[in-house]
C-alpha atoms as a PDB file:
ATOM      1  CA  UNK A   1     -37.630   1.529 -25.508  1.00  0.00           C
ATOM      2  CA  UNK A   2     -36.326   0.312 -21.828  1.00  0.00           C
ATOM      3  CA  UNK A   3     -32.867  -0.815 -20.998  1.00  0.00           C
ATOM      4  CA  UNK A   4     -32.501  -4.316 -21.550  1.00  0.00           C
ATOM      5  CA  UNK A   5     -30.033  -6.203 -19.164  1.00  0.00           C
ATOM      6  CA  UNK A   6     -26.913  -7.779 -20.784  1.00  0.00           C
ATOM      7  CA  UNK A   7     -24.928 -10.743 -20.452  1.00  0.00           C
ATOM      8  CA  UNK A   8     -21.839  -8.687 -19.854  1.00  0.00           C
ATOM      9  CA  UNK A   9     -19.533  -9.335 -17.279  1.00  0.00           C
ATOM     10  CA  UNK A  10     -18.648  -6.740 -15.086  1.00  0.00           C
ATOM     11  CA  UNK A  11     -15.392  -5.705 -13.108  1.00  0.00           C
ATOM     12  CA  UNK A  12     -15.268  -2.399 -11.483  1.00  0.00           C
ATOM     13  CA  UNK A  13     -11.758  -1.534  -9.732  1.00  0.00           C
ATOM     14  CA  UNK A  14     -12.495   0.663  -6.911  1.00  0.00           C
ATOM     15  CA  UNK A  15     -15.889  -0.267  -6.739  1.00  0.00           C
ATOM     16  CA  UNK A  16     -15.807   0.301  -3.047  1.00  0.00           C
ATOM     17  CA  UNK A  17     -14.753   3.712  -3.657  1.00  0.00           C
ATOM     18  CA  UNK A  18     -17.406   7.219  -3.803  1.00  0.00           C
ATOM     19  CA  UNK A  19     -17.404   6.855  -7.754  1.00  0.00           C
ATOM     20  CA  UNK A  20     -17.107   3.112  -7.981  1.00  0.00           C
ATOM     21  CA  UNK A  21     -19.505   2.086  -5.709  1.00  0.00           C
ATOM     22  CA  UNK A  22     -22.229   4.607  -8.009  1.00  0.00           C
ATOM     23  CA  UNK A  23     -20.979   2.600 -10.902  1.00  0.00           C
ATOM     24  CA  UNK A  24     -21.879  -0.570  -9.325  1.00  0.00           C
ATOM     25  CA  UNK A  25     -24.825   0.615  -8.270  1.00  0.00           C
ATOM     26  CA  UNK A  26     -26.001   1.947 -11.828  1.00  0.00           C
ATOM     27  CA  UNK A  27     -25.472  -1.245 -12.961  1.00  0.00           C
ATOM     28  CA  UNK A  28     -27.235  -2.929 -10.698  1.00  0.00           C
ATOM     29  CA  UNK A  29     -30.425  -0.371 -11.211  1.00  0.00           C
ATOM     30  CA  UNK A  30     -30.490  -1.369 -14.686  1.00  0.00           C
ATOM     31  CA  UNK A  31     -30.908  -5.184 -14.029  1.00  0.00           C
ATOM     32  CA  UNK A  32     -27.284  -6.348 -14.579  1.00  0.00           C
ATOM     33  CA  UNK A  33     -26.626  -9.283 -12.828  1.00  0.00           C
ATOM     34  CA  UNK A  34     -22.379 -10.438 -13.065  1.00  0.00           C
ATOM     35  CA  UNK A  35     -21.041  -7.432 -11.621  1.00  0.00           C
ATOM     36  CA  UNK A  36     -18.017  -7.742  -9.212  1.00  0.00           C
ATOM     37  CA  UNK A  37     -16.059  -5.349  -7.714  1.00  0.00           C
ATOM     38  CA  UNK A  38     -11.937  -5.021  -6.966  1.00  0.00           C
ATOM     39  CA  UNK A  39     -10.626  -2.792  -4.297  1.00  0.00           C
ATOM     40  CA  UNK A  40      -7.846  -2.372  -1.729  1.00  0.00           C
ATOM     41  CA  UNK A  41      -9.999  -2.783   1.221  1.00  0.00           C
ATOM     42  CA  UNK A  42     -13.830  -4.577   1.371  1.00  0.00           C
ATOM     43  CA  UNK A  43     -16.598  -2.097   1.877  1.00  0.00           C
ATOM     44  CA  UNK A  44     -18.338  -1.452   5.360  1.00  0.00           C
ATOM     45  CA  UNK A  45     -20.779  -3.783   6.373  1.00  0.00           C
ATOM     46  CA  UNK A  46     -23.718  -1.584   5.356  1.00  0.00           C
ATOM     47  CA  UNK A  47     -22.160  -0.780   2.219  1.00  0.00           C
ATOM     48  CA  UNK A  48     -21.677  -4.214   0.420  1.00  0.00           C
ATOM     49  CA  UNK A  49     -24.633  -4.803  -2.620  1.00  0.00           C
ATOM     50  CA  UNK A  50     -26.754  -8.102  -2.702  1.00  0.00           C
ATOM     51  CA  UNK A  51     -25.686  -9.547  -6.008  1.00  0.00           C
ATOM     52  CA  UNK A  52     -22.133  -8.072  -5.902  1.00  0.00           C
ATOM     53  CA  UNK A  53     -18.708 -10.347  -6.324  1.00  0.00           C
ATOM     54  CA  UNK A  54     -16.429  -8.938  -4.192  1.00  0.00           C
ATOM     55  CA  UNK A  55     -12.301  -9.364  -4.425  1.00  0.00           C
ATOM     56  CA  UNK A  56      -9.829  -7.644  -2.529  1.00  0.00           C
ATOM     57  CA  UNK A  57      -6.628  -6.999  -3.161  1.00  0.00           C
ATOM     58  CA  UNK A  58      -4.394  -4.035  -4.601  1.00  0.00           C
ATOM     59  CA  UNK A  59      -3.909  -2.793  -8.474  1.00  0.00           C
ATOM     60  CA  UNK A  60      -0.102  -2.857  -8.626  1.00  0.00           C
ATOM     61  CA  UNK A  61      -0.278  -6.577  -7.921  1.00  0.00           C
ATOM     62  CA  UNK A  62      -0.760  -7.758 -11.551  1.00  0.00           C
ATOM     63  CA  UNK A  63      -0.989 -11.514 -10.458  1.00  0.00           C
ATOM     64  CA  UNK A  64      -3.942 -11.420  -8.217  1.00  0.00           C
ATOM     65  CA  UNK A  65      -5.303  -8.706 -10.320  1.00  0.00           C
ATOM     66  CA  UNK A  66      -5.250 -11.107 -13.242  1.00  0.00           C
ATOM     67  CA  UNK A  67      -6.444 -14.289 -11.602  1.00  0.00           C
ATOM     68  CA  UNK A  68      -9.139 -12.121 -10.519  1.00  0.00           C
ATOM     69  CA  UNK A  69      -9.958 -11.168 -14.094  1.00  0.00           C
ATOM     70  CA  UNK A  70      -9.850 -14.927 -15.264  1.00  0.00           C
ATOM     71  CA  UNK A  71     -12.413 -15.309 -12.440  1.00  0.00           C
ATOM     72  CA  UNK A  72     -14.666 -12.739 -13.320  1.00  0.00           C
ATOM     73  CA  UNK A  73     -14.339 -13.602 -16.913  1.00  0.00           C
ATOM     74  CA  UNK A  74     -12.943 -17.419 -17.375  1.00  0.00           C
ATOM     75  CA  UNK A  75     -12.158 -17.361 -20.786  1.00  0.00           C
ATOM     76  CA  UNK A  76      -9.360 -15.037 -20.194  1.00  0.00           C
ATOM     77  CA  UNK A  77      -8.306 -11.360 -19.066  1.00  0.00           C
ATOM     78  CA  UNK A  78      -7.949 -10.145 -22.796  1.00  0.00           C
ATOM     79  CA  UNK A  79     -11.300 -11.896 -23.762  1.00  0.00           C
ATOM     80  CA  UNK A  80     -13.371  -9.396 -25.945  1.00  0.00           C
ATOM     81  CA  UNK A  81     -16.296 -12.040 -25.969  1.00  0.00           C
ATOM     82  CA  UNK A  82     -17.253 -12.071 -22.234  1.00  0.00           C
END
């Protein structure tokens, strides 16, 4: 049976990063489509994925790193239902 795509949502930190960016890209192969990405610094130019919500910013800052999370999934950062 093939992989059906989900309606997950998707938020990988340091998805800019060597084993981020193969996460992201895994997900994408399979057909997911709300995948976003959180890392220090954006990728290079010929790096960044069609399809791909990207946010920058830095892990120890809990705030941004949180309204990032309500972005990515609006019902809430603790949300088991997105």
């Amino acid at each position: 049976m093939p992989f059906q795509p989900t309606s997950e949502r998707y938020l990988v930190i340091g998805g800019s990063g060597f084993l981020g960016s193969h996460v992201v890209e895994a997900l994408l192969a399979r057909g997911e489509k709300n995948v976003s990405v959180y890392d220090i610094v954006m990728p290079l130019e010929g790096d960044v994925e069609d399809g791909v919500t990207y946010h920058v910013g830095d892990v120890l800052d809990e705030t941004h790193l949180f309204e990032v999370m309500k972005k990515v999934c609006p019902a809430g950062a603790t949300c088991d239902k997105c």
